[in-house]
Protein backbone atom coordinates (compact mmCIF):
# COMPACT_ATOMS: atom_id res chain seq x y z
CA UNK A 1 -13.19 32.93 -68.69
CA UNK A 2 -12.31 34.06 -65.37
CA UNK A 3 -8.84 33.11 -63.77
CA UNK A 4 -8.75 33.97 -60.00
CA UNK A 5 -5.15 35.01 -59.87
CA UNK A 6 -4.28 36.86 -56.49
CA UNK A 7 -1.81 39.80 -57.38
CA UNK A 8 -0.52 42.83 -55.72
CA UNK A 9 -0.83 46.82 -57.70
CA UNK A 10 1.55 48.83 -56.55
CA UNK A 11 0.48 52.54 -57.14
CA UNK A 12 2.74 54.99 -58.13
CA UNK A 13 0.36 57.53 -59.81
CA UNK A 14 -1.60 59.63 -58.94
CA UNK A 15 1.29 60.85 -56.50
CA UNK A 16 -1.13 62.47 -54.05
CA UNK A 17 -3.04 58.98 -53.70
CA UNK A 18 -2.92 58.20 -49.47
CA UNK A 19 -4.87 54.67 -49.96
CA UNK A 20 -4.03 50.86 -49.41
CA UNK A 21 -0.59 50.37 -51.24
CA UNK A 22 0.49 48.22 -52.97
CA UNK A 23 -3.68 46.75 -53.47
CA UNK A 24 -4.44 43.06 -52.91
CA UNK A 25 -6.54 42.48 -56.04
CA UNK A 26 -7.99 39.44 -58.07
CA UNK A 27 -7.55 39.06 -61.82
CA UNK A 28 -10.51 37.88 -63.69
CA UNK A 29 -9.79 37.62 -67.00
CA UNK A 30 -8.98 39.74 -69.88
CA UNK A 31 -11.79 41.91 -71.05
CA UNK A 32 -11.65 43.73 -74.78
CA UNK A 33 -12.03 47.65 -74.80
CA UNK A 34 -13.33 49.63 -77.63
CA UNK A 35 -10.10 50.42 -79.45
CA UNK A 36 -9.29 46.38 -79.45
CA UNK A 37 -6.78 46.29 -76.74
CA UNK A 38 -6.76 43.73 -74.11
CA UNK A 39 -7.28 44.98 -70.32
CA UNK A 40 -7.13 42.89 -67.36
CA UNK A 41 -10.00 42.88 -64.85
CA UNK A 42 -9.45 42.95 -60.93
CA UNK A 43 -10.99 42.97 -58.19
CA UNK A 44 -9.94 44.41 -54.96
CA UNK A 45 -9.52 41.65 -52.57
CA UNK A 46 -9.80 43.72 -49.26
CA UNK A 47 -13.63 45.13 -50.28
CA UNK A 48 -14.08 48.30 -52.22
CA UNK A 49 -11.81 51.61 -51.49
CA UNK A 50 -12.72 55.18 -52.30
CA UNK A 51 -11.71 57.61 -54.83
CA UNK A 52 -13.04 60.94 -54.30
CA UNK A 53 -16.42 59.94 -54.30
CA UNK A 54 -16.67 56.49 -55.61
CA UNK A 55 -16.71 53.43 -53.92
CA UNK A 56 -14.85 51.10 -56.71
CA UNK A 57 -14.53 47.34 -56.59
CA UNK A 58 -13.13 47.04 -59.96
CA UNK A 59 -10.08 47.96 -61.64
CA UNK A 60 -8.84 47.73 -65.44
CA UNK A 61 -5.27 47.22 -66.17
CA UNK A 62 -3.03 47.50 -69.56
CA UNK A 63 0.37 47.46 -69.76
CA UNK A 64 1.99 50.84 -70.20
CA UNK A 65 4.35 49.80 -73.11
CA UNK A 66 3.79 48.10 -76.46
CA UNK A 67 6.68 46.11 -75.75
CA UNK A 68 4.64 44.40 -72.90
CA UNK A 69 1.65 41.73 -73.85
CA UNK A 70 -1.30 41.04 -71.75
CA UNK A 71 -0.06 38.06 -70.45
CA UNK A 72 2.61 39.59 -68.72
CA UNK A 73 0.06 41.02 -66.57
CA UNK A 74 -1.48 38.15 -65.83
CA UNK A 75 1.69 35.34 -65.26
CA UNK A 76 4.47 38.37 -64.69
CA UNK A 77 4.80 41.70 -63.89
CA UNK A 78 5.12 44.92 -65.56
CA UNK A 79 4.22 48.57 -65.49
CA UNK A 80 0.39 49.05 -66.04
CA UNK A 81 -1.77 52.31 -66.54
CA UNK A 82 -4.98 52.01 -64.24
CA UNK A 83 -8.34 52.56 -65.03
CA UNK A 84 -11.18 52.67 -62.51
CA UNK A 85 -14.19 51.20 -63.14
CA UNK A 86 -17.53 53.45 -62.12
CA UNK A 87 -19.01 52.19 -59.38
CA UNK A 88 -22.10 51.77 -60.93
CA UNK A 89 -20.70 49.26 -63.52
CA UNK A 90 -19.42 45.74 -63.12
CA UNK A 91 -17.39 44.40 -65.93
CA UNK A 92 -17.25 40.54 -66.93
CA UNK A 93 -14.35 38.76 -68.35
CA UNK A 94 -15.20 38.25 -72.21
CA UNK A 95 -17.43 41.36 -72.29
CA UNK A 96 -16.67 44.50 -74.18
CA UNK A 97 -16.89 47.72 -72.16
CA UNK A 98 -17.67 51.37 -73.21
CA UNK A 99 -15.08 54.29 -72.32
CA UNK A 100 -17.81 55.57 -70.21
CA UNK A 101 -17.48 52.59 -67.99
CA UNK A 102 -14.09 53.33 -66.76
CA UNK A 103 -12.32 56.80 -65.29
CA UNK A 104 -8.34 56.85 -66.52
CA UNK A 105 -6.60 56.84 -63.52
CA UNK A 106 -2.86 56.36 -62.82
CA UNK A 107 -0.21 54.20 -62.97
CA UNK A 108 1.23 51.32 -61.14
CA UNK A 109 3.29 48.03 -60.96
CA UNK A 110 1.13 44.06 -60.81
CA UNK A 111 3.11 41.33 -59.51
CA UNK A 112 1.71 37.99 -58.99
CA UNK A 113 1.21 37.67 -55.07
C-alpha cells in the first residue's frame, strides 16, 4: 500500500558525499527484503541524483538499531542505514526485492517534513 509521506534524509555517511542534503524524499510503503526485515521505500522528490555512475530515484531505508521499529521511520524519526536502489530497478511497496536490487550505502537521519 503506498503512503505518500513527504520526509527529509539527512546524510551523514558516506562522509565524502557533496550531494543535496538533507534529501526531499517520498515514502511509499514498507517493502520486505530477503532476510524478513522491513525497509521503507522513497523516492527522491527533487528528480533522480547521481552516485558515481547511477542515476537513482529510489532509496531503501531501515532503522540502524533493533531498538527502533519500522514505523518510526515512517510517523518519527530515527537513525537509518541507506540503501540505493540500482537504477535499473524500481521497487513497489508490498514486493519482495533481491540483494542484487539495492547497493548498501550509508547512513543518515528521516524526519517527517
Amino acid at each position: 500500500m503506498s503512503e505518500n509521506r513527504q520526509h527529509r534524509l539527512e546524510i551523514y555517511e558516506p562522509y565524502d558525499y557533496d550531494g543535496r542534503n538533507p534529501l526531499a524524499v517520498t515514502g511509499k510503503g514498507l517493502i520486505r527484503g530477503a532476510n524478513g526485515a522491513f525497509y521503507y521505500l522513497l523516492e527522491s522528490e527533487d528528480g533522480p541524483f547521481r552516485i558515481g555512475d547511477q542515476e537513482i530515484r529510489q532509496l531503501l531505508v531501515l532503522p540502524r538499531y533493533a531498538s527502533d521499529p519500522p514505523s518510526t521511520m515512517q510517523e518519527n524519526s530515527c537513525t537509518v542505514n541507506i540503501e540505493l536502489v540500482r537504477s535499473d530497478v524500481t521497487l513497489q511497496p508490498g514486493v519482495v526485492f533481491s540483494y542484487n536490487d539495492v547497493e548498501h550505502w550509508g547512513v543518515g537521519k528521516i524526519t517527517l517534513a
